[in-house]
PDB file of N, CA and C in Angstrom:
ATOM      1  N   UNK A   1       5.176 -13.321 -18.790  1.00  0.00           N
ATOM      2  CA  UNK A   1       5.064 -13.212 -17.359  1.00  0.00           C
ATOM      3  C   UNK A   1       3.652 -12.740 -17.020  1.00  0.00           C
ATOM      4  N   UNK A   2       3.082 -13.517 -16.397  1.00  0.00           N
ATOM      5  CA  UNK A   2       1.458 -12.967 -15.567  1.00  0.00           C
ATOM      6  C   UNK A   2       1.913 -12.041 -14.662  1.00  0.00           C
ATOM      7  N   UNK A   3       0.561 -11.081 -14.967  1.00  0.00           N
ATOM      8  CA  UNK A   3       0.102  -9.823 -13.597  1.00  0.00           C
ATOM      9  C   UNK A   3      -0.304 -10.469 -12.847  1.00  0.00           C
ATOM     10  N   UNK A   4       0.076  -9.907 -11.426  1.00  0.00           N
ATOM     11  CA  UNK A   4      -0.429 -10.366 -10.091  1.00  0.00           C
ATOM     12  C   UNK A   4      -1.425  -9.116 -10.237  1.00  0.00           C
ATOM     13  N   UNK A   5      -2.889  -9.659  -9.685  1.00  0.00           N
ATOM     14  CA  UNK A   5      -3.454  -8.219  -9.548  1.00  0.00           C
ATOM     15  C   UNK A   5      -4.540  -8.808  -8.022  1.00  0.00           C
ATOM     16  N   UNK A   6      -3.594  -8.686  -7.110  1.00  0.00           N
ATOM     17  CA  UNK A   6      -4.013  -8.976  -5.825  1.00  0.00           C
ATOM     18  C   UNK A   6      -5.768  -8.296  -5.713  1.00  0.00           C
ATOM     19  N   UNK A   7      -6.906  -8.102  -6.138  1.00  0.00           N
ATOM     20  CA  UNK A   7      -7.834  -7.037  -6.395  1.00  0.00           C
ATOM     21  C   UNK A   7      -8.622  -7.932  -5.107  1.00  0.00           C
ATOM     22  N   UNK A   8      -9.082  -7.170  -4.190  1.00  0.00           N
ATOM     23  CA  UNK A   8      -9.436  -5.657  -4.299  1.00  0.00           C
ATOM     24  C   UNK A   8      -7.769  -5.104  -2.810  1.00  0.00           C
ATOM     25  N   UNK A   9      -7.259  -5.475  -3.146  1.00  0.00           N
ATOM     26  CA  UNK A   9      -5.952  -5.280  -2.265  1.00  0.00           C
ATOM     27  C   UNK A   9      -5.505  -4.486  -2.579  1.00  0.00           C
ATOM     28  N   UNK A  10      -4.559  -3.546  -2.419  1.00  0.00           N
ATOM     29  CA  UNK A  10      -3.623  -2.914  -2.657  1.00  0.00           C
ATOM     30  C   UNK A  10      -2.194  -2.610  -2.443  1.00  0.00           C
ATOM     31  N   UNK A  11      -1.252  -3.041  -2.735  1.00  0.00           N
ATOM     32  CA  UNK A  11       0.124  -3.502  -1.976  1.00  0.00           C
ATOM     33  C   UNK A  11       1.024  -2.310  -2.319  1.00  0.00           C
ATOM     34  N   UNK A  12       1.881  -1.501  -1.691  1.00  0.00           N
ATOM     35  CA  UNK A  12       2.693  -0.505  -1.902  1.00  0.00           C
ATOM     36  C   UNK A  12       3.710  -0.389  -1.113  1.00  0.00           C
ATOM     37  N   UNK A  13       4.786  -0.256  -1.480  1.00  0.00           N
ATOM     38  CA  UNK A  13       5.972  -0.219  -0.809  1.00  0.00           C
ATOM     39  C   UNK A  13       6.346   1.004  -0.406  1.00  0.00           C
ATOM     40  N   UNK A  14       6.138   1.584   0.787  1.00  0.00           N
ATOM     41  CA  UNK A  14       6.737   3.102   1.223  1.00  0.00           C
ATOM     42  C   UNK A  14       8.284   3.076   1.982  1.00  0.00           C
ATOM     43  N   UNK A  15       9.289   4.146   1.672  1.00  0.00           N
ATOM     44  CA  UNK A  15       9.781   4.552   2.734  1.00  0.00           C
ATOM     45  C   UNK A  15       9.406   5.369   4.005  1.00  0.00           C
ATOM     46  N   UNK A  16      10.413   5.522   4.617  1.00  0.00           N
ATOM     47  CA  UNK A  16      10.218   5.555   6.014  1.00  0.00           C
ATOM     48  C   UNK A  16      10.092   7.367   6.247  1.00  0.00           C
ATOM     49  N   UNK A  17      10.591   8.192   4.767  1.00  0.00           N
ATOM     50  CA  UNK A  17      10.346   9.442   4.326  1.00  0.00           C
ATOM     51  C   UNK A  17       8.756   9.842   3.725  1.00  0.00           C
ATOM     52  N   UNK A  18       8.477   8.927   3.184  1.00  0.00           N
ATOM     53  CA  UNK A  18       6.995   8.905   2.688  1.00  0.00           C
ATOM     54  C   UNK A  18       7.027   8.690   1.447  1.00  0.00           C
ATOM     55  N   UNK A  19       8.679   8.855   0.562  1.00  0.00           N
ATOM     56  CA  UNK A  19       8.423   8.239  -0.843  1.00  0.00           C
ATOM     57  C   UNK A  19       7.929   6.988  -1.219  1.00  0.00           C
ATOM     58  N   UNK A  20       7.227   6.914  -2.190  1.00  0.00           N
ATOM     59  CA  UNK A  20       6.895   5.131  -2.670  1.00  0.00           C
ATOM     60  C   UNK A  20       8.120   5.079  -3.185  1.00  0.00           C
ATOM     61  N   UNK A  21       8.225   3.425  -3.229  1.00  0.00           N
ATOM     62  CA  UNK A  21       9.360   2.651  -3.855  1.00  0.00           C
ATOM     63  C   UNK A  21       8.399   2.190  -4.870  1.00  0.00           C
ATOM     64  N   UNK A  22       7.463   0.961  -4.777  1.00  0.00           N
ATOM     65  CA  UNK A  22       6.161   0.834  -5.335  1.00  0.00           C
ATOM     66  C   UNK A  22       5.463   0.877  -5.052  1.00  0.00           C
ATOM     67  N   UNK A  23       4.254   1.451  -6.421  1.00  0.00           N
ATOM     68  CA  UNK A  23       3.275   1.556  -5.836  1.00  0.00           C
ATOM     69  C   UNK A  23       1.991   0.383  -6.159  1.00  0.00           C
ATOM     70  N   UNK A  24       1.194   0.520  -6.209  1.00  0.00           N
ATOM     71  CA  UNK A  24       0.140  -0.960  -6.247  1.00  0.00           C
ATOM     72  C   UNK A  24       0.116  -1.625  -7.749  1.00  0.00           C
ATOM     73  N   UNK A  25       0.280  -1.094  -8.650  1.00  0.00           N
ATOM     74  CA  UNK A  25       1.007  -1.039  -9.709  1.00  0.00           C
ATOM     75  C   UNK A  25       1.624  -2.501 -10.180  1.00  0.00           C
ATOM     76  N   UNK A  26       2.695  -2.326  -8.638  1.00  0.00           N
ATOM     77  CA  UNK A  26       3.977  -3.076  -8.717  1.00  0.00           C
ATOM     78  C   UNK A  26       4.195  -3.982  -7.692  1.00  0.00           C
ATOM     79  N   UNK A  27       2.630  -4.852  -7.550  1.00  0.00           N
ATOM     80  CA  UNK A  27       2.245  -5.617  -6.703  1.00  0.00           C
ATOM     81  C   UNK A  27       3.311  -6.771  -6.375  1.00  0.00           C
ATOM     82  N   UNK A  28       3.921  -7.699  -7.603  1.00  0.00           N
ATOM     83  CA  UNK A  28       4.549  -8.339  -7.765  1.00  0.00           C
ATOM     84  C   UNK A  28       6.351  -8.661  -6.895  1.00  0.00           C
ATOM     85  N   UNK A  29       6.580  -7.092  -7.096  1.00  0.00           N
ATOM     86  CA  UNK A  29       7.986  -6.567  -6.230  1.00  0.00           C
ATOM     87  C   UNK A  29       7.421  -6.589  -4.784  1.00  0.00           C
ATOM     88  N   UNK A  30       6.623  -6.199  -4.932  1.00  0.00           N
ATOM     89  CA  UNK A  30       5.851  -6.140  -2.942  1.00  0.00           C
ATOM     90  C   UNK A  30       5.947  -7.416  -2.098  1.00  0.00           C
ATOM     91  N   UNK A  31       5.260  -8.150  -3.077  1.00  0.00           N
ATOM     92  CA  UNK A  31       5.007  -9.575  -2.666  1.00  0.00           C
ATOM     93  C   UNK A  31       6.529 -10.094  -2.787  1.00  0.00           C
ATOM     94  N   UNK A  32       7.341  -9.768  -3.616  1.00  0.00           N
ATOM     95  CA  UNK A  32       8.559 -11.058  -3.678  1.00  0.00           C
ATOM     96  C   UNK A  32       9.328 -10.366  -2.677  1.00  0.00           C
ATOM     97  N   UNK A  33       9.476  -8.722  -2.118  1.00  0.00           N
ATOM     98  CA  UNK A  33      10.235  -8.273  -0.896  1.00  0.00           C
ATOM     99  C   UNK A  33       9.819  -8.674   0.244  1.00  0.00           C
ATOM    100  N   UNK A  34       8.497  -8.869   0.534  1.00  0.00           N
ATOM    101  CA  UNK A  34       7.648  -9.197   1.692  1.00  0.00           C
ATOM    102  C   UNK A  34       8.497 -10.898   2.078  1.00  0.00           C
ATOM    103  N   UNK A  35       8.064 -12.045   0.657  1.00  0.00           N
ATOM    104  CA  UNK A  35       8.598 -13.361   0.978  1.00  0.00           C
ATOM    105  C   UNK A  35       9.905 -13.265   1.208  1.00  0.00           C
ATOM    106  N   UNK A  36      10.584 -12.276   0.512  1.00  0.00           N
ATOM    107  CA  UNK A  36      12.398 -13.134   1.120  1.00  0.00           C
ATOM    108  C   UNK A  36      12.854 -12.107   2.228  1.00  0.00           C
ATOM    109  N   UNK A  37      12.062 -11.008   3.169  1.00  0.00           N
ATOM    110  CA  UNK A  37      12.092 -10.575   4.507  1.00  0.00           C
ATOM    111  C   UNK A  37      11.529 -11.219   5.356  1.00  0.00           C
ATOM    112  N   UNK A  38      10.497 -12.477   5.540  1.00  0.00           N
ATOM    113  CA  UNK A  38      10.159 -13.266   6.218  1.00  0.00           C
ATOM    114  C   UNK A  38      10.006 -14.790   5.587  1.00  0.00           C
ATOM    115  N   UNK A  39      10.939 -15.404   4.974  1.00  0.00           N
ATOM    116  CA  UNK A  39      10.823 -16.725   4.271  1.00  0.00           C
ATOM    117  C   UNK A  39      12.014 -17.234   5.675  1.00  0.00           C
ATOM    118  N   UNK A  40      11.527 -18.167   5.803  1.00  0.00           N
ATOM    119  CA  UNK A  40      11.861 -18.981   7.603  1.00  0.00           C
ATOM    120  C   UNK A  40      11.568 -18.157   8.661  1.00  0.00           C
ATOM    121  N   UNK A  41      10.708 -17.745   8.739  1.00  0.00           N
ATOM    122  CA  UNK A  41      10.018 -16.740   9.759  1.00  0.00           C
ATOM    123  C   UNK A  41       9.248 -17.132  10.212  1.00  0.00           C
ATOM    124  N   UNK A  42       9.032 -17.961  11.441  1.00  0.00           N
ATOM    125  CA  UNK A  42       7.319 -18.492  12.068  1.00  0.00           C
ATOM    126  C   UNK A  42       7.270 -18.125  13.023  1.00  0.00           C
ATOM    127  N   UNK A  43       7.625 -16.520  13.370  1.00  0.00           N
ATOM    128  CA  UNK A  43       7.682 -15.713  14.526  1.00  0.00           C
ATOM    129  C   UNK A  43       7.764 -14.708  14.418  1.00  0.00           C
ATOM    130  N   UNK A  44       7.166 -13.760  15.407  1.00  0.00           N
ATOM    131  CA  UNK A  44       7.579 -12.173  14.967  1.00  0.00           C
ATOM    132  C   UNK A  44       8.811 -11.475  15.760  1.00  0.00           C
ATOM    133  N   UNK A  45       9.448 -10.933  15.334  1.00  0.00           N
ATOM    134  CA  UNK A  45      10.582 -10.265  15.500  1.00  0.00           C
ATOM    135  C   UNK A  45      10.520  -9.357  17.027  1.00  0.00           C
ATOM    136  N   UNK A  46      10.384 -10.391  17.999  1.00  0.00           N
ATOM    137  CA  UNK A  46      10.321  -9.746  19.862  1.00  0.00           C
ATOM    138  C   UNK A  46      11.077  -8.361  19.566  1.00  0.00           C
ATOM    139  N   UNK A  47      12.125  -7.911  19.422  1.00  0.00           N
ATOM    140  CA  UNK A  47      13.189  -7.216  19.604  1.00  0.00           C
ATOM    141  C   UNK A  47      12.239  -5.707  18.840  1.00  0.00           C
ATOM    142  N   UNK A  48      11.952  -6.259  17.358  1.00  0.00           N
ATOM    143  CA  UNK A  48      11.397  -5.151  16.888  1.00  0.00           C
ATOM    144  C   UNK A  48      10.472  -4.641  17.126  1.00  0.00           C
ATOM    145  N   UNK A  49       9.145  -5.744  17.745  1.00  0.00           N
ATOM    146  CA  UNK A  49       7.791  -5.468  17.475  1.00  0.00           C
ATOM    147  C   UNK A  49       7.936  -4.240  19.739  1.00  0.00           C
ATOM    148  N   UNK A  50       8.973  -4.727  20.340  1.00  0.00           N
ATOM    149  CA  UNK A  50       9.358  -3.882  21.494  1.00  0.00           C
ATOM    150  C   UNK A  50       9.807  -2.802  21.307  1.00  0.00           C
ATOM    151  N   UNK A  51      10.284  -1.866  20.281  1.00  0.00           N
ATOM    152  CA  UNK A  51      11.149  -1.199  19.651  1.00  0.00           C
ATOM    153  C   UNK A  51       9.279  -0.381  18.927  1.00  0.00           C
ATOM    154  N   UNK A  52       9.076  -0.975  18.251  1.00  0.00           N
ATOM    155  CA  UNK A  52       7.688  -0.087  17.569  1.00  0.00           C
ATOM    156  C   UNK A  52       6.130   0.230  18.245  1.00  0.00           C
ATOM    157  N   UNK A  53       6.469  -1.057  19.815  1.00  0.00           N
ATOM    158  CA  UNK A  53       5.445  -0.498  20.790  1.00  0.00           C
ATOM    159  C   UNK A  53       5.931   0.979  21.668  1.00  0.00           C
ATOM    160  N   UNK A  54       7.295   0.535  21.943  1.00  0.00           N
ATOM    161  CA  UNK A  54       7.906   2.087  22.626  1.00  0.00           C
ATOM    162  C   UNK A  54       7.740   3.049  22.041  1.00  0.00           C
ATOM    163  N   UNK A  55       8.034   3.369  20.340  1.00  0.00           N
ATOM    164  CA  UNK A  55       8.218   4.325  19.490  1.00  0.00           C
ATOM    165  C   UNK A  55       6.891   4.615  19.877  1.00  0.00           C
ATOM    166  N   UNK A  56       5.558   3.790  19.645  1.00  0.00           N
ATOM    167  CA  UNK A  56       4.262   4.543  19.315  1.00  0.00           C
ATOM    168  C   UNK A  56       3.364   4.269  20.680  1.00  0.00           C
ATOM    169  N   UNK A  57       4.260   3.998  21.862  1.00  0.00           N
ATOM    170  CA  UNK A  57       3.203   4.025  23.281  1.00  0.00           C
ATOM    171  C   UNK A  57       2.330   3.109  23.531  1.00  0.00           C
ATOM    172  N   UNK A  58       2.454   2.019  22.687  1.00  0.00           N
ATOM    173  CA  UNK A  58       1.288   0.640  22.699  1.00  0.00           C
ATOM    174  C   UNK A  58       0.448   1.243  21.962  1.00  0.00           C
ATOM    175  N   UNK A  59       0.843   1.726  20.613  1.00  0.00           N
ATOM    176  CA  UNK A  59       0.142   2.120  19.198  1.00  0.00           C
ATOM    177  C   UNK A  59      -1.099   3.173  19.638  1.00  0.00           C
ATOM    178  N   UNK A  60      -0.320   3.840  20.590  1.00  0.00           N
ATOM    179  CA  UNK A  60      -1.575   5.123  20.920  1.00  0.00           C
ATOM    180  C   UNK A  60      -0.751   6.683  20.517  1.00  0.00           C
ATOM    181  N   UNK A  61       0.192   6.225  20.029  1.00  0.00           N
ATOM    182  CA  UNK A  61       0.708   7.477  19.183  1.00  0.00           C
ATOM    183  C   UNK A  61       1.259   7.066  17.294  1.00  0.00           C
ATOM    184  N   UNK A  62       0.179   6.723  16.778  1.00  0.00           N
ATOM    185  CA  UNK A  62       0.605   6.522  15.382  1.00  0.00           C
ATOM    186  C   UNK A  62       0.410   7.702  14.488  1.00  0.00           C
ATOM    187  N   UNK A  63       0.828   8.695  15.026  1.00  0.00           N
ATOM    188  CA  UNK A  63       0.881  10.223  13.773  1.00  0.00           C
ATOM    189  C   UNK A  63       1.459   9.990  13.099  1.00  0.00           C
ATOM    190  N   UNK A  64       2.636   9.323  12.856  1.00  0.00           N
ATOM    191  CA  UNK A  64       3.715   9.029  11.648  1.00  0.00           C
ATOM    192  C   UNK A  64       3.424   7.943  10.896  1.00  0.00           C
ATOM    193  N   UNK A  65       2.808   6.827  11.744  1.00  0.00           N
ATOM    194  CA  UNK A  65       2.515   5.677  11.249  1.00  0.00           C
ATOM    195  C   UNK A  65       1.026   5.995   9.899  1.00  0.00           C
ATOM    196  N   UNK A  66       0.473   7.428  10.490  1.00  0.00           N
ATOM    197  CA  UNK A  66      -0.937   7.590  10.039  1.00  0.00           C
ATOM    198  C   UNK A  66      -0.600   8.482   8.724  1.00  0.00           C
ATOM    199  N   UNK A  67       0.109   9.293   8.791  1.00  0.00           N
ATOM    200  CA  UNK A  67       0.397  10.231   8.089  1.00  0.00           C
ATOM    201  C   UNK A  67       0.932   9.032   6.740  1.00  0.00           C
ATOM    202  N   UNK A  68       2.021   8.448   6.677  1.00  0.00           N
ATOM    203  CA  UNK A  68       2.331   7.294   5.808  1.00  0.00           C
ATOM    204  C   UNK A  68       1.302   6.533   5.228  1.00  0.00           C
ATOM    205  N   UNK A  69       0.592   6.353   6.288  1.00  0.00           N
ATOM    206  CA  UNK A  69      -0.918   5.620   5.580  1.00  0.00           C
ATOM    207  C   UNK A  69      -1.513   6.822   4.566  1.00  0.00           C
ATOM    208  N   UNK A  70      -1.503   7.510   4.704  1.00  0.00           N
ATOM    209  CA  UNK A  70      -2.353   8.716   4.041  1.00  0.00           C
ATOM    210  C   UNK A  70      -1.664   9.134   2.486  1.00  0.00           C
ATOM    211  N   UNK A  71      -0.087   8.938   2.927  1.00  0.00           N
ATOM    212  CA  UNK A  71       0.544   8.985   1.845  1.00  0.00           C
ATOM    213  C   UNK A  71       0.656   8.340   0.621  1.00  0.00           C
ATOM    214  N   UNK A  72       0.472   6.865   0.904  1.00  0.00           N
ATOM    215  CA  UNK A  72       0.545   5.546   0.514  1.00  0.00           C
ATOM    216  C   UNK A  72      -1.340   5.917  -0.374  1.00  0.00           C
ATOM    217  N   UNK A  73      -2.360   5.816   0.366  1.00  0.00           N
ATOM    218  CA  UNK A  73      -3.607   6.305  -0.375  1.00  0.00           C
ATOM    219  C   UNK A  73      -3.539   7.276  -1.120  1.00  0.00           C
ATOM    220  N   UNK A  74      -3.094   8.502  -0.918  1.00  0.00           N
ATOM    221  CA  UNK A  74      -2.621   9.530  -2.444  1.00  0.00           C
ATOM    222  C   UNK A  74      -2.292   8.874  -2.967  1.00  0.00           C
ATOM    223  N   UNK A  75      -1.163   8.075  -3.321  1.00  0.00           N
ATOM    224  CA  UNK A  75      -0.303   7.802  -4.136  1.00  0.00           C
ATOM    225  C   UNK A  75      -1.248   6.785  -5.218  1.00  0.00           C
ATOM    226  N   UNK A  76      -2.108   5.403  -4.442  1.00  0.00           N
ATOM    227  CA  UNK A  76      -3.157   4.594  -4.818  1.00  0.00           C
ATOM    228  C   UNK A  76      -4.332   5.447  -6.085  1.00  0.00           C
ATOM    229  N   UNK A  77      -4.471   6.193  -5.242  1.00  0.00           N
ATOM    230  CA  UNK A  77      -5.599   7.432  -5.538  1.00  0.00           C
ATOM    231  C   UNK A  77      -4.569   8.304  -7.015  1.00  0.00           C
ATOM    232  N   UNK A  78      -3.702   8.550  -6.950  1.00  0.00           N
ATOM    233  CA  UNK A  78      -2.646   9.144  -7.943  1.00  0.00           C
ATOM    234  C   UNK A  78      -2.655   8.154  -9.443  1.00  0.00           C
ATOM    235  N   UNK A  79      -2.206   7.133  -9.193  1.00  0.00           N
ATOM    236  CA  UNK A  79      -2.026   5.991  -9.687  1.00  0.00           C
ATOM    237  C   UNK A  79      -3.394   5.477 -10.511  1.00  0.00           C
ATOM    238  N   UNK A  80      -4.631   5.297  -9.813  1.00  0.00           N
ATOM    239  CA  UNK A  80      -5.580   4.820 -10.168  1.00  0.00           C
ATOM    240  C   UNK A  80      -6.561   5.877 -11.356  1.00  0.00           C
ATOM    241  N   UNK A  81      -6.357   7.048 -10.828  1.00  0.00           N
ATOM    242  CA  UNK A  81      -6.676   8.014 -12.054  1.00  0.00           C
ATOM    243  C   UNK A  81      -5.760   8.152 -13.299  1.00  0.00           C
ATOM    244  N   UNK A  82      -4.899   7.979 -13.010  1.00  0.00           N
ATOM    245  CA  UNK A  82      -3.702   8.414 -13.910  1.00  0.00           C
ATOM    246  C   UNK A  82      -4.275   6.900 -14.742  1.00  0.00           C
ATOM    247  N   UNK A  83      -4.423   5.958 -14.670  1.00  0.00           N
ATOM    248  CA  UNK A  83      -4.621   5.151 -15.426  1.00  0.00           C
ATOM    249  C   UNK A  83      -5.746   4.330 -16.250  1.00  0.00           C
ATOM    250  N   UNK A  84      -6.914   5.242 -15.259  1.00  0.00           N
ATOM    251  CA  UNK A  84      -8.513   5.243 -15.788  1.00  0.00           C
ATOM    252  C   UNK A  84      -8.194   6.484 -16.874  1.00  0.00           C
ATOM    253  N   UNK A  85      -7.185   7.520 -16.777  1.00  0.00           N
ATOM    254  CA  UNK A  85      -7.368   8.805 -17.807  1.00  0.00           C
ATOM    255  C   UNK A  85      -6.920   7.813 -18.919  1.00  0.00           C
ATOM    256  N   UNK A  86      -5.460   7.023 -18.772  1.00  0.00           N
ATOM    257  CA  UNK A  86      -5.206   6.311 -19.867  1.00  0.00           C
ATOM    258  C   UNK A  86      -5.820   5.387 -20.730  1.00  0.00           C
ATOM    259  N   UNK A  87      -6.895   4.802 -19.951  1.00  0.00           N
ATOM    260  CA  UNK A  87      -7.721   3.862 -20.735  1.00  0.00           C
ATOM    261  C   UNK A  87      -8.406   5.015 -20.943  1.00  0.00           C
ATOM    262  N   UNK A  88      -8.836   6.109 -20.968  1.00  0.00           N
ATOM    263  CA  UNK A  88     -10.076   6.706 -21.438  1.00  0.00           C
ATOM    264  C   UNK A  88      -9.515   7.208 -23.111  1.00  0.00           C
ATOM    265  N   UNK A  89      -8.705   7.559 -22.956  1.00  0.00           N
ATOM    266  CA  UNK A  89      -7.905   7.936 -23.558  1.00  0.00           C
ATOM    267  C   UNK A  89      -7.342   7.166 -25.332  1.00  0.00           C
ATOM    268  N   UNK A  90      -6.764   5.844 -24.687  1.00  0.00           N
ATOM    269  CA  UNK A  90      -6.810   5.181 -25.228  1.00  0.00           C
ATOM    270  C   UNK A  90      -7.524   3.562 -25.432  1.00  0.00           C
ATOM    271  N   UNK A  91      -8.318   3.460 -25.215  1.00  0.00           N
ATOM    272  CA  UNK A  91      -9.393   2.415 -25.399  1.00  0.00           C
ATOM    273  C   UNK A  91     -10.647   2.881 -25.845  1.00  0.00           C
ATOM    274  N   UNK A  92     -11.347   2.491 -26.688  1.00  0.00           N
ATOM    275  CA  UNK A  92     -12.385   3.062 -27.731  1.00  0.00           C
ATOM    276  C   UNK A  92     -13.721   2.078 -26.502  1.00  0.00           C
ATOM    277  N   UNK A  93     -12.991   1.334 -25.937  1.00  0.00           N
ATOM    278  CA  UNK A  93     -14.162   0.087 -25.215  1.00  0.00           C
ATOM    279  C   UNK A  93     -14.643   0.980 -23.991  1.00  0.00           C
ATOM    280  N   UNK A  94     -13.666   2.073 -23.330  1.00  0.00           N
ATOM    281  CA  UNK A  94     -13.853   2.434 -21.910  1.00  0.00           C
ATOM    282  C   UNK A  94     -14.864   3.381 -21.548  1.00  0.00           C
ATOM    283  N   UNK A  95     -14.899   3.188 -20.122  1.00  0.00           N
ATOM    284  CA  UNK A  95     -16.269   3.758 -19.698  1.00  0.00           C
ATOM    285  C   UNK A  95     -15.863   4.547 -18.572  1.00  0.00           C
ATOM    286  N   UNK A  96     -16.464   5.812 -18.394  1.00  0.00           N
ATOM    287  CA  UNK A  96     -16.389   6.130 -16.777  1.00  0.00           C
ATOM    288  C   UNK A  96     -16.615   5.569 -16.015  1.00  0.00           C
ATOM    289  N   UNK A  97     -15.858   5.280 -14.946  1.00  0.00           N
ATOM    290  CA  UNK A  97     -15.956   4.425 -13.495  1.00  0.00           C
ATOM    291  C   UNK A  97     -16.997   5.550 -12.972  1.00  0.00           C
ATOM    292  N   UNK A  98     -18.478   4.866 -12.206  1.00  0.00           N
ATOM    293  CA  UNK A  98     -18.700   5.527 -11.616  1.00  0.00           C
ATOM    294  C   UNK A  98     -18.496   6.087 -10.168  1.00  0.00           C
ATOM    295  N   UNK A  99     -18.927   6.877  -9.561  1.00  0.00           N
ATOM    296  CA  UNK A  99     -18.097   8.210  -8.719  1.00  0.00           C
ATOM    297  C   UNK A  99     -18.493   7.140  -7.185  1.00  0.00           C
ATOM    298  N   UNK A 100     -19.263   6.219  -7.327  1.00  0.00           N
ATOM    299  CA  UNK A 100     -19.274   4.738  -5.952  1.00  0.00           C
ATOM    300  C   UNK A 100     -17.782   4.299  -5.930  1.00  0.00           C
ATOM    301  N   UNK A 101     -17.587   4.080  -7.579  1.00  0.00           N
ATOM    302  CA  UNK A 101     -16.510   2.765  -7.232  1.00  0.00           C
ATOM    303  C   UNK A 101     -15.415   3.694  -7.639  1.00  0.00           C
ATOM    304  N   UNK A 102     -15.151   4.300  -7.291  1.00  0.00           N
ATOM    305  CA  UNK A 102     -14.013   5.793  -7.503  1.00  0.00           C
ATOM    306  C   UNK A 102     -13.219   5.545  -6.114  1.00  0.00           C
ATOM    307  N   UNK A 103     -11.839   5.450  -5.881  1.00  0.00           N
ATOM    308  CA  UNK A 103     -11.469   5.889  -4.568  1.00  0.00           C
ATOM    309  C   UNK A 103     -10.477   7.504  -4.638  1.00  0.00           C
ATOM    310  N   UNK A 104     -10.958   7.396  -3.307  1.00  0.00           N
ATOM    311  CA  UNK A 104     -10.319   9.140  -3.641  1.00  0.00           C
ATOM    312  C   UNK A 104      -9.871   9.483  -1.970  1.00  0.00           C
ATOM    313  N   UNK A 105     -10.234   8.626  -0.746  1.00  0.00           N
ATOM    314  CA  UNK A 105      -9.489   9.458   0.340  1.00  0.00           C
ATOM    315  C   UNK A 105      -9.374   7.646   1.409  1.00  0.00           C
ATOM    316  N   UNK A 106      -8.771   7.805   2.362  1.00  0.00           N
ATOM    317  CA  UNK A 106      -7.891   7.291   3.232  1.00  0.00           C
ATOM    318  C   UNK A 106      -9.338   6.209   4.235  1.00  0.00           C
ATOM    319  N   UNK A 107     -10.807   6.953   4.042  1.00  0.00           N
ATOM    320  CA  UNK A 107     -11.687   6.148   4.611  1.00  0.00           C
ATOM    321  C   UNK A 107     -12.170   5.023   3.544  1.00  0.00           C
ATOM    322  N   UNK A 108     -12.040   5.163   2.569  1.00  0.00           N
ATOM    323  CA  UNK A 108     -12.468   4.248   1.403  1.00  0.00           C
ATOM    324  C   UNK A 108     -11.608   2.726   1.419  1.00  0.00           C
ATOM    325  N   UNK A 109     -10.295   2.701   2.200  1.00  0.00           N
ATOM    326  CA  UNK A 109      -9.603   1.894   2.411  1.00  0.00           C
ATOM    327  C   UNK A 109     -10.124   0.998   4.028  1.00  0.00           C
ATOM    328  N   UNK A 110      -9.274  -0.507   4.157  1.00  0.00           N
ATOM    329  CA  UNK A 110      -9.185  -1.111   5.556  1.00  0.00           C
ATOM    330  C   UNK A 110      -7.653  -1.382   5.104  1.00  0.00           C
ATOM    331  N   UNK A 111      -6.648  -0.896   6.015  1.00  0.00           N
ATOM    332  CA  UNK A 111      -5.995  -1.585   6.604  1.00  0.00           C
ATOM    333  C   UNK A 111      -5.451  -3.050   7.093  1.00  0.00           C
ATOM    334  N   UNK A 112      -5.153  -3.790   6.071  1.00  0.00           N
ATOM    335  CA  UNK A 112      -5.210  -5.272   6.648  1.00  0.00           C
ATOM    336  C   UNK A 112      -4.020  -5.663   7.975  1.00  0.00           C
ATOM    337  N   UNK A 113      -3.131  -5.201   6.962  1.00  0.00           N
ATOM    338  CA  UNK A 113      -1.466  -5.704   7.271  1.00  0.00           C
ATOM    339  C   UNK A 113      -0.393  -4.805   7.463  1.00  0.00           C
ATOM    340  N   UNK A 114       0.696  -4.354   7.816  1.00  0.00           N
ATOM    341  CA  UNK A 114       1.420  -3.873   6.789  1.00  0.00           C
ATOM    342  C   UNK A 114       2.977  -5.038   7.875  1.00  0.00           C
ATOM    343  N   UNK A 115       4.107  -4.215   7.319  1.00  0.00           N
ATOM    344  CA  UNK A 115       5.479  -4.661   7.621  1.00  0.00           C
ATOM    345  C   UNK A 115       6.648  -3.893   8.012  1.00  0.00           C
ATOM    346  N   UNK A 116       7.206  -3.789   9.298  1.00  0.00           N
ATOM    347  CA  UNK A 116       8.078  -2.487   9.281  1.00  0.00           C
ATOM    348  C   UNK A 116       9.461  -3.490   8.821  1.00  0.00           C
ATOM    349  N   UNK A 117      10.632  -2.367   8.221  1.00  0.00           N
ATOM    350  CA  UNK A 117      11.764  -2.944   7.732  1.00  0.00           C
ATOM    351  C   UNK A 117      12.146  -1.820   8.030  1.00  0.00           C
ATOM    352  N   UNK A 118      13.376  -2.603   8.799  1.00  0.00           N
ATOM    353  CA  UNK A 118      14.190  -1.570   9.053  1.00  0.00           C
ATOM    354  C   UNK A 118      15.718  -2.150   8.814  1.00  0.00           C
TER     355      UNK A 118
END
């Protein structure tokens, strides 16, 4: 089975608590939940997308929405060290990433997309 490695993307599945389900990792599960929640979909969901303008005021109250974002980047940021330690670790080939191409906080990211499920 091939890695999807969506790069320079990052795909993560959060709940609505702030736990990951996956994290970028586990690009593959992202992408196949994403296609079969909108596979015959050539529209956006009126009902919901009215429902998440009320919740957030015409997206001028996203504290929750922001805070999740923030969560989701720890977790990226968690993930991405934890696995540069492992190649350091174990790979005789590896090198320090230098401290440019390092991510470490919530501005280092854009925002493309995301998906509410509810």
């Amino acid at each position: 089975m091939r890695s999807i490695r969506p790069h320079p993307y990052f795909l993560v599945y959060l709940y609505d608590d702030g736990n990951m389900r996956y994290n970028y990792a586990s690009a593959r599960q992202v992408l196949e939940i994403f296609r079969l929640l909108c596979q015959g979909q050539n529209a956006v969901f009126e009902p919901l997308c009215d429902l998440f303008n009320r919740e957030t005021a015409q997206g001028t109250r996203m504290h929750r929405y922001s805070a999740l974002l923030k969560k989701a980047v720890s977790e990226i940021v968690r993930v991405f060290r934890k696995k540069a330690n492992i190649r350091l670790t174990h790979d005789r080939g590896a090198v320090l990433m230098p401290k440019s191409g390092q991510i470490s906080e919530t501005k280092d990211f854009e925002l493309v997309t995301w998906l509410v499920i509810v």
